[in-house]
C-alpha atoms as a PDB file:
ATOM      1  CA  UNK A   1     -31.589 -20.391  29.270  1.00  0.00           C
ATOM      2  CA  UNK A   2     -33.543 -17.552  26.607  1.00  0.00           C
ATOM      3  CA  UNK A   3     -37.113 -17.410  26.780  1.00  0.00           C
ATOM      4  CA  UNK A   4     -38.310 -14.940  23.822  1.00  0.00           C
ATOM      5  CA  UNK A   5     -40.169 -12.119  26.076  1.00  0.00           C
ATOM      6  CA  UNK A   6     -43.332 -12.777  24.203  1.00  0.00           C
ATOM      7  CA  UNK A   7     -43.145 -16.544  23.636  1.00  0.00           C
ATOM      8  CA  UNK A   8     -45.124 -19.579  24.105  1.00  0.00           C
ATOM      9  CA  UNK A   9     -45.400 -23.535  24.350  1.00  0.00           C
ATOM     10  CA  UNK A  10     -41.601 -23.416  24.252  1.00  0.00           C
ATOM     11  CA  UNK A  11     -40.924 -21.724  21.206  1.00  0.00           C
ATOM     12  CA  UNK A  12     -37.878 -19.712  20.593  1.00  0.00           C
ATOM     13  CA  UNK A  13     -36.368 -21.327  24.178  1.00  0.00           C
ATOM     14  CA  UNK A  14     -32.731 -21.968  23.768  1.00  0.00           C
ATOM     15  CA  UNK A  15     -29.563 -22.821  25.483  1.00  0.00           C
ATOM     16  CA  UNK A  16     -26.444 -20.080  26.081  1.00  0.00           C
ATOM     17  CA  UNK A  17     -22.860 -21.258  27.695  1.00  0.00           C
ATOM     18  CA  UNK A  18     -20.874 -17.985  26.533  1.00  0.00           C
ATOM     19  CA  UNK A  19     -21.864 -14.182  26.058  1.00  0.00           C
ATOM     20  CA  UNK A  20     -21.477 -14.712  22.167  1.00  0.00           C
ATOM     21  CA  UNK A  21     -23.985 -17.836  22.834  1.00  0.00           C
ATOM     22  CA  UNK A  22     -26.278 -15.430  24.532  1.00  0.00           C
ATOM     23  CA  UNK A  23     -25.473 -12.754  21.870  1.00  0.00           C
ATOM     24  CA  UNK A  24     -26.691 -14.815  19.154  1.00  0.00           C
ATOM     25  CA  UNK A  25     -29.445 -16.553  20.685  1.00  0.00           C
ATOM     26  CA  UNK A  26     -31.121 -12.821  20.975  1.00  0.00           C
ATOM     27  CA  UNK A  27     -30.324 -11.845  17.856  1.00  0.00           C
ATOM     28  CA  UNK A  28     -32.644 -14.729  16.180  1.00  0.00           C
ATOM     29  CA  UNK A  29     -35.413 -13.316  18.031  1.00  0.00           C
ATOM     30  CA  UNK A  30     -38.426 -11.460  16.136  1.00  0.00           C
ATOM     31  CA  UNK A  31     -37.963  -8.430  18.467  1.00  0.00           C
ATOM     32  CA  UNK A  32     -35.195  -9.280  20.702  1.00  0.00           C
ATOM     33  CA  UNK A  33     -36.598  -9.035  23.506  1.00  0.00           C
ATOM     34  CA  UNK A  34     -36.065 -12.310  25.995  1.00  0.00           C
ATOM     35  CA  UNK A  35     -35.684 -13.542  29.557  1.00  0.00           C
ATOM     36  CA  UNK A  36     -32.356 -15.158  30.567  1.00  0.00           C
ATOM     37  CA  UNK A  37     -32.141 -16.985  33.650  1.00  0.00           C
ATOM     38  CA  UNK A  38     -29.781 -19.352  34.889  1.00  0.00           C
ATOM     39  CA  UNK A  39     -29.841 -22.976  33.872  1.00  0.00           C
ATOM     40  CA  UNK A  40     -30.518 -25.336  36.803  1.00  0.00           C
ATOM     41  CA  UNK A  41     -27.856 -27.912  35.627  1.00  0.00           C
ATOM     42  CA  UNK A  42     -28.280 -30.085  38.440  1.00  0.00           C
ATOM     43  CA  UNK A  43     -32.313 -30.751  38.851  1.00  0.00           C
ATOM     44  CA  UNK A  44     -33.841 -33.971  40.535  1.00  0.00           C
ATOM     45  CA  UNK A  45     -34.629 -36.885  38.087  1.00  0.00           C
ATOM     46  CA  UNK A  46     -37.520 -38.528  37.440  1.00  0.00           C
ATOM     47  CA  UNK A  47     -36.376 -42.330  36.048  1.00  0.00           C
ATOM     48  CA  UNK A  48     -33.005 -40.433  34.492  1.00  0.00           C
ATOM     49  CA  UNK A  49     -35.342 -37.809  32.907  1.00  0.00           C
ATOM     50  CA  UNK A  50     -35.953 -34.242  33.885  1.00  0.00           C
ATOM     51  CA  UNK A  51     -39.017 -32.601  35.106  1.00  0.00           C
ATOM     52  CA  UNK A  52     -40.685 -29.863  36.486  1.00  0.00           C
ATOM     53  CA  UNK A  53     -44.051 -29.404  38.503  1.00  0.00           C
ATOM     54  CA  UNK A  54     -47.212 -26.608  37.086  1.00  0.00           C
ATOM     55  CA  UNK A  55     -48.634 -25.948  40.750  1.00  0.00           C
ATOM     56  CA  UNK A  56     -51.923 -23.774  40.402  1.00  0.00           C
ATOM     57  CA  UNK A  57     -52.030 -20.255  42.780  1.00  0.00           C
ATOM     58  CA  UNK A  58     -55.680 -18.602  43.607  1.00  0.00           C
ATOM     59  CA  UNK A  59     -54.750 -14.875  44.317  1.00  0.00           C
ATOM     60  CA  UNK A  60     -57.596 -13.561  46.137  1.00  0.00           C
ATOM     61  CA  UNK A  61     -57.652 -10.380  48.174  1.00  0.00           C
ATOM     62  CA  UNK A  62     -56.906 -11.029  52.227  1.00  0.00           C
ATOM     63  CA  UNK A  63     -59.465 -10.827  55.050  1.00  0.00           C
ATOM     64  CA  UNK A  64     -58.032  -7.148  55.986  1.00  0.00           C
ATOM     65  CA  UNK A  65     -58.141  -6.130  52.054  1.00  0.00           C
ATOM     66  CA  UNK A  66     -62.271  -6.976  52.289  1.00  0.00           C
ATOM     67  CA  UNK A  67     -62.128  -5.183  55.611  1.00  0.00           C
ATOM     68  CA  UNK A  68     -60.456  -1.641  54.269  1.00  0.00           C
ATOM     69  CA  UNK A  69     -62.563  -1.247  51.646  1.00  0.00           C
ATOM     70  CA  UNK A  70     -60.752  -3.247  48.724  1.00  0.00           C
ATOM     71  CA  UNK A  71     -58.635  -0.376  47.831  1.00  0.00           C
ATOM     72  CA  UNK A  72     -55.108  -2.031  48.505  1.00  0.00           C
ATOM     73  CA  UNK A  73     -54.266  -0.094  51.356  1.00  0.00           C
ATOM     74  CA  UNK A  74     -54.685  -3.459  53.436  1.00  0.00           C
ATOM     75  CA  UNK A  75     -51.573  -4.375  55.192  1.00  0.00           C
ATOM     76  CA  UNK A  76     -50.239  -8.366  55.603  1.00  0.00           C
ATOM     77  CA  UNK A  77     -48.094 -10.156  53.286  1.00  0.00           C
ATOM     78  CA  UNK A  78     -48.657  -9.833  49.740  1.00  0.00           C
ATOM     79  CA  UNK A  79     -50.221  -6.162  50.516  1.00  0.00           C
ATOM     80  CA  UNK A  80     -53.270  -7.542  50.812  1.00  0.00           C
ATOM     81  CA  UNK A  81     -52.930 -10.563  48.697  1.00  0.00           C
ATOM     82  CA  UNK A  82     -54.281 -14.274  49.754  1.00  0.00           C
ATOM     83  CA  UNK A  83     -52.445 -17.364  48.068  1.00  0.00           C
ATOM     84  CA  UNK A  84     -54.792 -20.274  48.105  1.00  0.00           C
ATOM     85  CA  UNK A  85     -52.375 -23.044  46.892  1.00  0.00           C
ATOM     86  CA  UNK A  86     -54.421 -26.301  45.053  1.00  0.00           C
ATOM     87  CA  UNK A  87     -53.724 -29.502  46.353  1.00  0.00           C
ATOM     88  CA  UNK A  88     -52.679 -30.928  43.250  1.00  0.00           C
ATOM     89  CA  UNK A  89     -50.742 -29.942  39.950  1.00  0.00           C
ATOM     90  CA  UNK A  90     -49.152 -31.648  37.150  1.00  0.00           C
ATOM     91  CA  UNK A  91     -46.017 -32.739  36.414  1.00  0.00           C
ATOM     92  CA  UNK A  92     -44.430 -32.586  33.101  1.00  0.00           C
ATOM     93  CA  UNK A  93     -41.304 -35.274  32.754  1.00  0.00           C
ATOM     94  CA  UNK A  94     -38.874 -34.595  29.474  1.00  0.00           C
ATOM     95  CA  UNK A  95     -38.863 -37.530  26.993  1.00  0.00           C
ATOM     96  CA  UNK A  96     -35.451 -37.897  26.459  1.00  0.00           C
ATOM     97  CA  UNK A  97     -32.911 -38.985  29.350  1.00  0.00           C
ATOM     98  CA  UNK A  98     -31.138 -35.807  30.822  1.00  0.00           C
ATOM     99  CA  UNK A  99     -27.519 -34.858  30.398  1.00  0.00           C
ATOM    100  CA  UNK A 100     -25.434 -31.986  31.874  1.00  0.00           C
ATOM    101  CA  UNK A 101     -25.964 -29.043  29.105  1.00  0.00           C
ATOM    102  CA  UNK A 102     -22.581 -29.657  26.872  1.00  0.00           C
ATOM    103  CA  UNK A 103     -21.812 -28.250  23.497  1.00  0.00           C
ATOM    104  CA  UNK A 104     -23.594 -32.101  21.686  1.00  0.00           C
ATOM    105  CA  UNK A 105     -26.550 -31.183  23.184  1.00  0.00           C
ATOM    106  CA  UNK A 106     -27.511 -27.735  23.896  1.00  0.00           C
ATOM    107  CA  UNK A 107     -30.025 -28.569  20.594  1.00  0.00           C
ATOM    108  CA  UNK A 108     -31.697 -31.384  22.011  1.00  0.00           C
ATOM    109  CA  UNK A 109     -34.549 -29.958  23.722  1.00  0.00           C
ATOM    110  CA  UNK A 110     -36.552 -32.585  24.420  1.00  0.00           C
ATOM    111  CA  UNK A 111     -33.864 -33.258  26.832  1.00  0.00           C
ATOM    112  CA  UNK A 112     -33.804 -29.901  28.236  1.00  0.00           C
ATOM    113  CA  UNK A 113     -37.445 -28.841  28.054  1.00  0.00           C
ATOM    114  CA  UNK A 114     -40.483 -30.160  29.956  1.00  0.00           C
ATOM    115  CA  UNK A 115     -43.242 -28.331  27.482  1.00  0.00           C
ATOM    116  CA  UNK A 116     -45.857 -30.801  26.629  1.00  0.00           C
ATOM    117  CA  UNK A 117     -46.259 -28.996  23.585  1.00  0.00           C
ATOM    118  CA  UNK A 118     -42.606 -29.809  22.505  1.00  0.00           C
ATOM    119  CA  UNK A 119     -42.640 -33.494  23.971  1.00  0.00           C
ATOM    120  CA  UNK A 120     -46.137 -34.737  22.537  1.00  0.00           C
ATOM    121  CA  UNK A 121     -44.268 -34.245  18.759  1.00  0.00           C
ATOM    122  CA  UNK A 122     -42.017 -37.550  20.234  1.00  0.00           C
ATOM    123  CA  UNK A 123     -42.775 -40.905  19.595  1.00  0.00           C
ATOM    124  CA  UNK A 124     -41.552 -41.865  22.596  1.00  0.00           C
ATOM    125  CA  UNK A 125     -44.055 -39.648  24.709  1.00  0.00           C
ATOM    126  CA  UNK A 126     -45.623 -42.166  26.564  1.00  0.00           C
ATOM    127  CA  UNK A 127     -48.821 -41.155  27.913  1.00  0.00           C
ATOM    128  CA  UNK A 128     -49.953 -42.276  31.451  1.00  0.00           C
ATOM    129  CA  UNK A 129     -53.410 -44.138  32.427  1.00  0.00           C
ATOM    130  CA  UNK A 130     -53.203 -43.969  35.687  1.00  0.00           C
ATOM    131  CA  UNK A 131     -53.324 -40.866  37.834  1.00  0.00           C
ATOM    132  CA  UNK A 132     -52.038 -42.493  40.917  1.00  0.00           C
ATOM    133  CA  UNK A 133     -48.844 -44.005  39.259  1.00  0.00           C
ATOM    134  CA  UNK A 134     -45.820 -41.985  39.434  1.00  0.00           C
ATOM    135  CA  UNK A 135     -43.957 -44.592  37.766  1.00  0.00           C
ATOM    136  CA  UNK A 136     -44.657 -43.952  34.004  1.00  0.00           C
ATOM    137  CA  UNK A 137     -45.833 -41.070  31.980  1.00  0.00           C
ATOM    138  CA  UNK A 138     -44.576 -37.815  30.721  1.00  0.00           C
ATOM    139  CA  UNK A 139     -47.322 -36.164  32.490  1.00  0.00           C
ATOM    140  CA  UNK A 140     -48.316 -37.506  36.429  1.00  0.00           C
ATOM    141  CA  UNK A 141     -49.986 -35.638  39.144  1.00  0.00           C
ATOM    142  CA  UNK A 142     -47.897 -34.264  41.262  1.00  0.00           C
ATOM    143  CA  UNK A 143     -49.143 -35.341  44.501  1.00  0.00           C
ATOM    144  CA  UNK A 144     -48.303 -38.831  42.908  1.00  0.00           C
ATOM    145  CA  UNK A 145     -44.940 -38.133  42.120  1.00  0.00           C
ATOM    146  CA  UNK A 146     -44.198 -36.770  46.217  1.00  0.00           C
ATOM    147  CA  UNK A 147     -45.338 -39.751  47.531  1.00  0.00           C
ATOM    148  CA  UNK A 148     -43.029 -41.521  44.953  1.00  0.00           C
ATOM    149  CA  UNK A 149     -39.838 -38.960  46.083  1.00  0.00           C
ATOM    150  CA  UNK A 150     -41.055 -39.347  50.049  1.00  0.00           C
ATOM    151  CA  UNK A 151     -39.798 -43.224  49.345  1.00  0.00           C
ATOM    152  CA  UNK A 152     -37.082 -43.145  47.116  1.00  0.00           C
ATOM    153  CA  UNK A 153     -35.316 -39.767  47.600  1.00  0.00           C
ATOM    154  CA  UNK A 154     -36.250 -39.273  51.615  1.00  0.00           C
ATOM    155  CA  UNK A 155     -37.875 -36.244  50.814  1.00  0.00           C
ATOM    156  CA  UNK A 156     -40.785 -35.860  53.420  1.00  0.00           C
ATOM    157  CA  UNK A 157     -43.950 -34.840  50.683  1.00  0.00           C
ATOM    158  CA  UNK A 158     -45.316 -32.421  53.683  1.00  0.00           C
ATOM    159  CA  UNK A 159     -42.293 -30.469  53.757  1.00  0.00           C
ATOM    160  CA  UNK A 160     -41.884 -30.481  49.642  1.00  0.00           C
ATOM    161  CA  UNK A 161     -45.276 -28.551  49.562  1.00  0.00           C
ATOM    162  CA  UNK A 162     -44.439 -26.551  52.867  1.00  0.00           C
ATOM    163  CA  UNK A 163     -41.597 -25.234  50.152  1.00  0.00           C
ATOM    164  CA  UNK A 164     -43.951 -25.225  47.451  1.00  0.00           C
ATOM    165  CA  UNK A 165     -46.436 -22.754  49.090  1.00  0.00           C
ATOM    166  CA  UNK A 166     -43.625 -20.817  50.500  1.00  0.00           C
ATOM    167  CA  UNK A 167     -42.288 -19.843  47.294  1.00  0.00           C
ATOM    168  CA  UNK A 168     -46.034 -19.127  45.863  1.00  0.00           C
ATOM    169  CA  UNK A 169     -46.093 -17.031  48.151  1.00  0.00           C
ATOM    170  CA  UNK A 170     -42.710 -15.100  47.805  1.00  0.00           C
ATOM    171  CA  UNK A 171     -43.778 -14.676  44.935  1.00  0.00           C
ATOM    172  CA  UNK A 172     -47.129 -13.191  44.860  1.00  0.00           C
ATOM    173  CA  UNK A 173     -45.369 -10.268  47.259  1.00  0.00           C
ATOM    174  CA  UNK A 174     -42.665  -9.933  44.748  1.00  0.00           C
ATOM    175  CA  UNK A 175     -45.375  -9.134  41.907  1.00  0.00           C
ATOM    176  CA  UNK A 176     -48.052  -7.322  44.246  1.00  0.00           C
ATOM    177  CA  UNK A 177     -46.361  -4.290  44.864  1.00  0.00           C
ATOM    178  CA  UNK A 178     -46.376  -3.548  40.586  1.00  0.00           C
ATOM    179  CA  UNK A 179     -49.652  -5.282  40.273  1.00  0.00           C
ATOM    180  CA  UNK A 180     -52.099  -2.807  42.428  1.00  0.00           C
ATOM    181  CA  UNK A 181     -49.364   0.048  41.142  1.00  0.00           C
ATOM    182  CA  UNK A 182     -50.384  -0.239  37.289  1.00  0.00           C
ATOM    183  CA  UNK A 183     -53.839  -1.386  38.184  1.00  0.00           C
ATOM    184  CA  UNK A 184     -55.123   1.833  39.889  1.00  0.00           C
ATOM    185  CA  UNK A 185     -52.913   3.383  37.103  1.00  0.00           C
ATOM    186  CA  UNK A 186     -55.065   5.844  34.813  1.00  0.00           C
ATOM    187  CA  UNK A 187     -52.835   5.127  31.982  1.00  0.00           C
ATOM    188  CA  UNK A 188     -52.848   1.788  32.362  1.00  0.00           C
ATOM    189  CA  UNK A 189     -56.572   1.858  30.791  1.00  0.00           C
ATOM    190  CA  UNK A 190     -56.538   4.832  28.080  1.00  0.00           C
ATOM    191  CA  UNK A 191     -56.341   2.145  25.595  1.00  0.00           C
ATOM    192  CA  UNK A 192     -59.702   0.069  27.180  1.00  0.00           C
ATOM    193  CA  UNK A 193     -62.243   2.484  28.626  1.00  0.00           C
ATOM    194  CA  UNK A 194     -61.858   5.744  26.355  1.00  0.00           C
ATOM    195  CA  UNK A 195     -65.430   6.373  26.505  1.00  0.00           C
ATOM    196  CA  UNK A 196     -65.818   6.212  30.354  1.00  0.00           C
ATOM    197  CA  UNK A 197     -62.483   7.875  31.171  1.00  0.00           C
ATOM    198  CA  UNK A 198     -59.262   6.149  32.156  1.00  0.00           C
ATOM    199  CA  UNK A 199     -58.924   7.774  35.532  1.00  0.00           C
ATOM    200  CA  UNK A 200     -62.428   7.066  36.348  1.00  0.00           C
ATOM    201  CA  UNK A 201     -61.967   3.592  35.217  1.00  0.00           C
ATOM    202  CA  UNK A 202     -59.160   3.338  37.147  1.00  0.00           C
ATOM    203  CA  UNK A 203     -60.794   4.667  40.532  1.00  0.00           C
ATOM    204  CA  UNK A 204     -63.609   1.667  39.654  1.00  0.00           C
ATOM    205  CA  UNK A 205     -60.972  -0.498  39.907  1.00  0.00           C
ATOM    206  CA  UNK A 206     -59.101   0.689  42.945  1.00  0.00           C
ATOM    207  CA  UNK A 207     -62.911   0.189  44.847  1.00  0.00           C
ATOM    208  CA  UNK A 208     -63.631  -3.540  43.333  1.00  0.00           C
ATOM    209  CA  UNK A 209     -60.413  -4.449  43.625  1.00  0.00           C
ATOM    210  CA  UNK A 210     -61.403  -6.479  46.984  1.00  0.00           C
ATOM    211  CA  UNK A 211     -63.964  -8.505  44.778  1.00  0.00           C
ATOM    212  CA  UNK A 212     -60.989  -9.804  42.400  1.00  0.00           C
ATOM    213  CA  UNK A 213     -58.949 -12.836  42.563  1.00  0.00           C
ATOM    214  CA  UNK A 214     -56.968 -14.969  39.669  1.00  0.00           C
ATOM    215  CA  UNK A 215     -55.510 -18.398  38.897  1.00  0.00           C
ATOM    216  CA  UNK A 216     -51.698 -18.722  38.452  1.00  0.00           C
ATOM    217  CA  UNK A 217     -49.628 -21.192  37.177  1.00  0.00           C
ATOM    218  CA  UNK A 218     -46.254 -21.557  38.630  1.00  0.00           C
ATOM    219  CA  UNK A 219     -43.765 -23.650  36.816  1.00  0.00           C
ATOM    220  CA  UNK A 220     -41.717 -24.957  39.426  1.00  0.00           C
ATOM    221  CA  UNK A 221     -38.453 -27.376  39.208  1.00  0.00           C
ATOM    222  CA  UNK A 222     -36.753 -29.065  42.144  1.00  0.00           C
ATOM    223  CA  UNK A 223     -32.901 -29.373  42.195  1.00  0.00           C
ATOM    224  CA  UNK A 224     -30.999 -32.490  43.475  1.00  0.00           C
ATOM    225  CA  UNK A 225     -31.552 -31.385  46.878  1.00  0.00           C
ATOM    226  CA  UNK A 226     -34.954 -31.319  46.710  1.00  0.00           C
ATOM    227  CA  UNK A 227     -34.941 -27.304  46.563  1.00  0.00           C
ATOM    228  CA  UNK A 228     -37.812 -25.576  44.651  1.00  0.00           C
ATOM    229  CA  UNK A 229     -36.776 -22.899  41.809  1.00  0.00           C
ATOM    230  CA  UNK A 230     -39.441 -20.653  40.312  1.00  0.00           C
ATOM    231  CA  UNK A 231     -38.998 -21.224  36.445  1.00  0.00           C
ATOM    232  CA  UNK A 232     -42.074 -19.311  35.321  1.00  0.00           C
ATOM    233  CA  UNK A 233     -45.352 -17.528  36.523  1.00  0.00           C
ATOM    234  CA  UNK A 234     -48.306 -18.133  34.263  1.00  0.00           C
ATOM    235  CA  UNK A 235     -51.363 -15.400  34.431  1.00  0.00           C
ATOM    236  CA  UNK A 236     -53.004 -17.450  31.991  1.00  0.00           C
ATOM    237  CA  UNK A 237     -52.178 -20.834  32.698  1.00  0.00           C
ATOM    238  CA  UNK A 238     -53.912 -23.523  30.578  1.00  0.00           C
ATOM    239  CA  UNK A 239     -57.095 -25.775  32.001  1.00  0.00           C
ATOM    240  CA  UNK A 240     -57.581 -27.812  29.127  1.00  0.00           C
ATOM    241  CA  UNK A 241     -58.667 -31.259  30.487  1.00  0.00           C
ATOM    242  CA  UNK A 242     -57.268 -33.218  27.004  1.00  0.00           C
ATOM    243  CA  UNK A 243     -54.200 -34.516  25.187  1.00  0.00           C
ATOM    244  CA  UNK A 244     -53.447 -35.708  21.908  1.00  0.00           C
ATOM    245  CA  UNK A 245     -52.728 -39.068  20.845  1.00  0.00           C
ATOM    246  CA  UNK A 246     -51.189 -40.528  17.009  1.00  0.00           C
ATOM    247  CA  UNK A 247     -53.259 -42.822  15.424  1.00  0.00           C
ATOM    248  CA  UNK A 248     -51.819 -46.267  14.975  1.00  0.00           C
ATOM    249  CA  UNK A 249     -51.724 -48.243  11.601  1.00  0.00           C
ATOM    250  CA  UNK A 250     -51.931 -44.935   9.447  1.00  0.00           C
ATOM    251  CA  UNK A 251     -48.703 -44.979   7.716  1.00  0.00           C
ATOM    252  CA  UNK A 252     -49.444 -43.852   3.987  1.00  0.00           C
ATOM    253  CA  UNK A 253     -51.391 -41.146   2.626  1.00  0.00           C
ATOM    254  CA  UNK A 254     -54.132 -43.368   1.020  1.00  0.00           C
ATOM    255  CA  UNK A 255     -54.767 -44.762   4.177  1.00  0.00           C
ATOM    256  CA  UNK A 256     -55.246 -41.258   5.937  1.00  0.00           C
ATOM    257  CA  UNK A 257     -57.303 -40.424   3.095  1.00  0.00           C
ATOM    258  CA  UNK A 258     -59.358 -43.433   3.144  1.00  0.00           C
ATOM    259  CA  UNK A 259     -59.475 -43.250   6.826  1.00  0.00           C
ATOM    260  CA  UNK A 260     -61.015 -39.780   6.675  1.00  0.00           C
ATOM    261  CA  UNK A 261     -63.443 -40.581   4.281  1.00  0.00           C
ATOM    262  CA  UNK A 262     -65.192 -42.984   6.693  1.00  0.00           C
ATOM    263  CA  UNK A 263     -65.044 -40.172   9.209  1.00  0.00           C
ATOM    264  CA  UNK A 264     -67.072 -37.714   7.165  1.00  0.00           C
ATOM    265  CA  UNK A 265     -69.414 -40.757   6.435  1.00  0.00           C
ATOM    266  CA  UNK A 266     -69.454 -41.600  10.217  1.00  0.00           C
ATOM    267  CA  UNK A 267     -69.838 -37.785  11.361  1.00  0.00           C
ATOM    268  CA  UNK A 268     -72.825 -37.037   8.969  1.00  0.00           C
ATOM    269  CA  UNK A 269     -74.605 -40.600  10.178  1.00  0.00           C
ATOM    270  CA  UNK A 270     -74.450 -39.404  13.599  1.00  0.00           C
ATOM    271  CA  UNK A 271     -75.483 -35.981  12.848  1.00  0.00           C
ATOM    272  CA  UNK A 272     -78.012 -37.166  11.401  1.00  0.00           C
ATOM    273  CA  UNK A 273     -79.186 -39.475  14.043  1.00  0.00           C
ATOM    274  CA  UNK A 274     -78.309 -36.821  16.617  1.00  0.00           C
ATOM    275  CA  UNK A 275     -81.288 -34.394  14.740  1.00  0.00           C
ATOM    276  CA  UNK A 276     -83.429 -36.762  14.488  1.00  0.00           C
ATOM    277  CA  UNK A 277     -83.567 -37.170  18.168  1.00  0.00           C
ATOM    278  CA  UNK A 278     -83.316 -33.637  18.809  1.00  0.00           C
ATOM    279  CA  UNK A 279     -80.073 -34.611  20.732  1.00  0.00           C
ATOM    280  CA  UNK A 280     -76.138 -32.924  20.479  1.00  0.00           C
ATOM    281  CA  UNK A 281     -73.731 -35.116  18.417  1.00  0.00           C
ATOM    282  CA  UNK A 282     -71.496 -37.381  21.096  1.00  0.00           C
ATOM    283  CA  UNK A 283     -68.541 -35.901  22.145  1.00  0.00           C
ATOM    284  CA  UNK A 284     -65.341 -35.875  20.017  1.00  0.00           C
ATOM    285  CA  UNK A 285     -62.709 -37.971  21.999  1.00  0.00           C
ATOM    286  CA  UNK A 286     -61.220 -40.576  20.047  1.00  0.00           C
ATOM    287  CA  UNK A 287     -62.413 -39.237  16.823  1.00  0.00           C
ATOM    288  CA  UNK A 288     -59.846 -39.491  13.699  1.00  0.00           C
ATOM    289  CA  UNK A 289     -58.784 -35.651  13.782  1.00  0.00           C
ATOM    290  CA  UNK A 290     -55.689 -33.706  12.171  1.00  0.00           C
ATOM    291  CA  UNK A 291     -56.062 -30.597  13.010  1.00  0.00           C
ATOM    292  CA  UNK A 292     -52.680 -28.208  14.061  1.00  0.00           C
ATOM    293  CA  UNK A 293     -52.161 -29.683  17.245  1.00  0.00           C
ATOM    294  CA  UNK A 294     -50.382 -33.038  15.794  1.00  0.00           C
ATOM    295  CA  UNK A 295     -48.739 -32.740  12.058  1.00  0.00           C
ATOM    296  CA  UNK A 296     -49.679 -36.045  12.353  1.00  0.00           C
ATOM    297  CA  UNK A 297     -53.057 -37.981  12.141  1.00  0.00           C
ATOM    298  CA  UNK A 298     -54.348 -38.330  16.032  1.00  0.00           C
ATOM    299  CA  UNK A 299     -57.048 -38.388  18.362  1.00  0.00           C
ATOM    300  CA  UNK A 300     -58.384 -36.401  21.380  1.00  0.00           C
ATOM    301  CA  UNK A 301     -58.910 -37.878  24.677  1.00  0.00           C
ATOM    302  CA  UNK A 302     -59.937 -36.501  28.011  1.00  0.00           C
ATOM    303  CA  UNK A 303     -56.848 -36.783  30.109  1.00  0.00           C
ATOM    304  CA  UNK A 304     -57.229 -39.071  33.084  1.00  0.00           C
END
C-alpha cells in the first residue's frame, strides 16, 4: 500500500502488486515522496467488511522525567515517556465487502480503505445510532466491537487491549528517541523563534519539556488472528464530535434551490429572534448545509 508522504483523509492511497505497480503509483505523486508498507491481506472482518480501530495515546512525561528536571535525561521506557491509553476509540468499518487485493479490484477503495472521509461519499454508508451496538454502522466504538469479537471470534477483549497498549507503547519508544533529539535541536527552531534565538529557544524547551504531553491517534488493524498492526500514528488526530448526513427527497436542482431558499428565510427568522432576546442562534445540526464536506446536499449531526 502508497500513502503520499504528505497526504490526508485517504487521498493519493493506492494499491501496488509488482515493482512497476509501485513504480507508477509514485510517479503520480505531486512530489513523490510516499510511505509503502505491506498490505495486510488477511485482516479480521467485521460482517464480511474490513476495518480498523483509531485508539487515542496521551504522551505525557514519566514520574522520573518530572523528577530529573524535565530535561529528558529520565531513564524508563519511552526515555521518559508515559502512554496513558483511553478507554475507548472508534472503529471505522469499509462499506464495501472485502476481497483479497486482485488485479479487478486494486481500484475499489472503498473496499480497501477504512477513511471515513472516503466512505461517507457512499450511499451505502450506513450510519450507526447506537453506541453500544457493534452490529451495524461504518463507525462503532470500539469497546463495542471487543465485546462483540470476545463472543463470536473467542478473542478475550482484556487481552485485545493488553495488545493494544502494548503496541502504543512500542511505539512511543520507537519515536522518542528522534522526538527529544530534534526537539532540544537549535535548528529545529531557526525558522520559529528568530528573534529570541534558536539555541536559546531550544534550551527553553529542553527545561519545560517535563510540563508537555500530546494526544495521538494510532490507526490500528487486527489480522485474522486477532494480531494488532500499527497502520498509522496521528500527531494531530481529529476530535470532531460530528458527521455528515445526505438529505433525503432532494433529487433535482430546483428542489435544492427551493430548499435553500427557505433556509435563508428560516436562518434570518431565527437570527432575528435570537437578537431580539439577546440570545446565540441554536446550534446548526440538522440544518440544510452544502458546504465541501458532501458534493451533495446534507446535514450535520453530533455523532452519538
Amino acid at each position: 500500500i502508497v500513502k503520499p508522504a504528505a497526504g490526508t483523509h485517504g487521498k493519493g492511497i493506492g494499491l501496488a502488486r509488482s515493482a512497476e505497480d509501485l513504480e507508477g503509483a509514485v510517479s503520480r505523486l505531486m512530489d513523490q515522496q510516499a510511505i509503502v508498507q505491506e498490505y495486510i491481506d488477511r485482516p479480521l472482518l467485521l460482517d464480511g467488511c474490513k476495518w480498523d480501530a483509531r485508539v487515542y495515546a496521551l504522551v505525557v512525561p514519566s514520574m522520573r522525567e518530572l523528577f530529573t528536571g524535565g530535561d529528558g535525561s529520565g531513564g524508563g521506557g519511552g526515555g521518559g515517556l508515559a502512554v496513558l491509553l483511553a478507554k475507548e476509540g472508534l472503529v471505522r468499518v469499509c462499506v464495501d465487502a472485502y476481497q483479497p487485493p486482485g488485479p479487478r479490484n486494486l481500484h475499489r477503495t472503498m473496499m480497501h480503505l477504512t477513511n471515513y472521509s472516503i466512505s461517507k461519499l457512499s450511499e451505502r454508508y450506513v450510519h450507526n445510532e447506537d453506541p453500544g451496538d457493534a452490529s451495524r454502522g461504518c463507525k462503532r466504538t470500539l469497546s463495542a466491537v471487543l465485546k462483540r469479537l470476545e463472543v463470536s471470534a473467542g478473542l478475550p477483549a482484556a487481552e485485545l487491549w493488553g495488545a493494544l497498549g502494548a503496541l502504543a507503547r512500542g511505539t512511543i519508544d520507537a519515536m522518542s528517541g528522534p522526538l527529544k533529539a530534534a526537539a532540544f535541536e537549535a535548528s529545529t527552531w531557526e525558522a520559529a523563534a528568530p528573534a529570541e534565538g534558536a539555541g536559546s529557544f531550544a534550551g527553553l524547551v529542553r527545561r519545560r519539556f517535563g510540563s508537555c504531553f500530546h494526544l495521538v491517534g494510532l490507526d490500528v488493524l487486527l489480522d485474522e488472528e486477532g494480531r494488532p498492526w500499527l497502520l498509522e500514528a496521528n500527531s494531530n488526530p481529529s476530535l470532531s464530535l460530528e458527521e455528515v448526513r445526505p438529505l433525503a427527497g432532494v433529487s433535482s436542482r430546483s428542489e435544492m434551490n427551493q430548499l435553500f431558499v427557505e433556509v435563508k428565510r428560516e436562518r434570518r427568522e431565527s437570527a432575528a429572534a435570537a437578537a431580539a432576546a439577546a440570545q446565540l442562534p441554536g446550534p446548526r445540526w440538522g440544518r440544510p448545509c452544502r458546504c465541501a464536506k458532501l458534493p451533495r446536499p446534507h446535514a450535520h449531526f453530533q455523532c452519538p
